[in-house]
Protein backbone atom coordinates (compact mmCIF):
# COMPACT_ATOMS: atom_id res chain seq x y z
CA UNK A 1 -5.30 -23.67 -2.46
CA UNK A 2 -4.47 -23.98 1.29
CA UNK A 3 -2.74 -26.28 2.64
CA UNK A 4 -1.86 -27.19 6.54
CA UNK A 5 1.35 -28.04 8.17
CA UNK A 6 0.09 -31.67 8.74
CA UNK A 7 -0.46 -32.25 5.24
CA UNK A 8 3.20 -30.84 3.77
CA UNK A 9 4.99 -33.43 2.01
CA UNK A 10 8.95 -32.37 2.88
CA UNK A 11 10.31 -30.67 5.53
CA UNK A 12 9.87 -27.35 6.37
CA UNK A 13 12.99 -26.26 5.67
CA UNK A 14 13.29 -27.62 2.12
CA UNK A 15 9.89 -25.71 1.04
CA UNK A 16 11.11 -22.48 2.64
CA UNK A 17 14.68 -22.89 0.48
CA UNK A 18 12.57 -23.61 -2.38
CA UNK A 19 10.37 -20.11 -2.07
CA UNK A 20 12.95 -17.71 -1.22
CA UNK A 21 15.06 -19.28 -4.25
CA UNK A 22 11.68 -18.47 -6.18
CA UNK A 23 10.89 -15.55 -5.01
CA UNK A 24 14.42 -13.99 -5.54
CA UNK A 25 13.77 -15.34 -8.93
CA UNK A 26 9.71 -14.32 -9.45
CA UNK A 27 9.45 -11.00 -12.23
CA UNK A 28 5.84 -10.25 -11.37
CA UNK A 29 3.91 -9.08 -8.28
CA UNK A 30 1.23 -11.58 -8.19
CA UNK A 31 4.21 -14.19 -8.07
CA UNK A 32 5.88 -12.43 -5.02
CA UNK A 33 2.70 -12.10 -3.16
CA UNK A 34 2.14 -15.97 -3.69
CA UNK A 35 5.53 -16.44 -2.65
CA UNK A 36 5.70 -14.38 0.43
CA UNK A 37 1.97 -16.19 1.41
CA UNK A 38 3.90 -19.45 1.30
CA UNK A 39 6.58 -18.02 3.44
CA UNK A 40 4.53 -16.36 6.18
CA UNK A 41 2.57 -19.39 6.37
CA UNK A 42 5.07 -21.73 6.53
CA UNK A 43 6.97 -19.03 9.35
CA UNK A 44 3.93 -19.78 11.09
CA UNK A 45 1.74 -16.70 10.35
CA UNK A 46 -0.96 -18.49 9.38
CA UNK A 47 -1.34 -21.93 11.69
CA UNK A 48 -4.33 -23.24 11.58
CA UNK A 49 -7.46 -22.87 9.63
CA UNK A 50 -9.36 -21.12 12.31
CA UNK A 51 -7.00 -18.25 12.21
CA UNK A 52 -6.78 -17.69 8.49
CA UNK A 53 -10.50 -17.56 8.13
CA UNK A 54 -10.53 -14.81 11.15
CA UNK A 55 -8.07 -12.65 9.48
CA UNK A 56 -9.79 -13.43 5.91
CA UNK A 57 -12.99 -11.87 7.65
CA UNK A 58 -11.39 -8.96 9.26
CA UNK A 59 -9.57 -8.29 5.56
CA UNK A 60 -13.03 -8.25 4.06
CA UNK A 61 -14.55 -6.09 6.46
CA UNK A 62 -11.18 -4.06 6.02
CA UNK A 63 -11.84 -3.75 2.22
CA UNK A 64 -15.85 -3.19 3.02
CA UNK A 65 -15.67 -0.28 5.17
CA UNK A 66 -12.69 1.57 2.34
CA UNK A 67 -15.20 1.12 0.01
CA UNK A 68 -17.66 2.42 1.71
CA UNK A 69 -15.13 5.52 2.87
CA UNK A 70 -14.07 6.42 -1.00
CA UNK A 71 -18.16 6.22 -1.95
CA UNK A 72 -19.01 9.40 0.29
CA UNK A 73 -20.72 7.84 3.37
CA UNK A 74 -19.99 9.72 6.38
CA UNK A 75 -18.14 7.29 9.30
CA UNK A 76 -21.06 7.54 11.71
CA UNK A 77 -23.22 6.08 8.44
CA UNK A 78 -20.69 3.66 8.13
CA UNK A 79 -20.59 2.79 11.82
CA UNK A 80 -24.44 2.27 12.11
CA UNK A 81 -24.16 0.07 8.50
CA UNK A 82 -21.99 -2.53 10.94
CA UNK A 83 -23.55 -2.14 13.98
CA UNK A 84 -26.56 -2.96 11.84
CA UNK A 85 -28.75 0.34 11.85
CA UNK A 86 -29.09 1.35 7.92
């Protein structure tokens, strides 16, 4: 779930006391990763919802193009796949 600075319901502060006191306590790497998220978002990494869908589309494209890499395909077939001659 995402949620937006307007919508938090304490301060900024108190949330980012809150995660770090989690995440120094978190035993699992799925659990830090959510924590950090929180973090960076609420250090202003992620500001508005325009921006996190822009850098969700560049991390798929990111993940598209490695899987494409570690199947074979040369990088000028992987270059013409996104510039849209297959």
């Amino acid at each position: 779930m995402i949620g937006w600075e307007d919508d938090l319901p304490w301060a900024k502060g108190d949330i980012l006391i809150a995660l770090l006191t989690l995440l120094k306590l978190a035993t699992d790497n799925r659990q830090k990763d959510a924590l950090v998220y929180g973090i960076l978002y609420l250090d202003g990494f992620l500001p508005n919802e325009m921006e996190y869908t822009r850098r969700c589309a560049t991390i798929g494209k990111i993940k598209s193009i490695n899987k494409d890499m570690k199947s074979g395909l040369s990088t000028d077939d992987i270059l013409g796949k996104y510039n849209g001659k297959k």
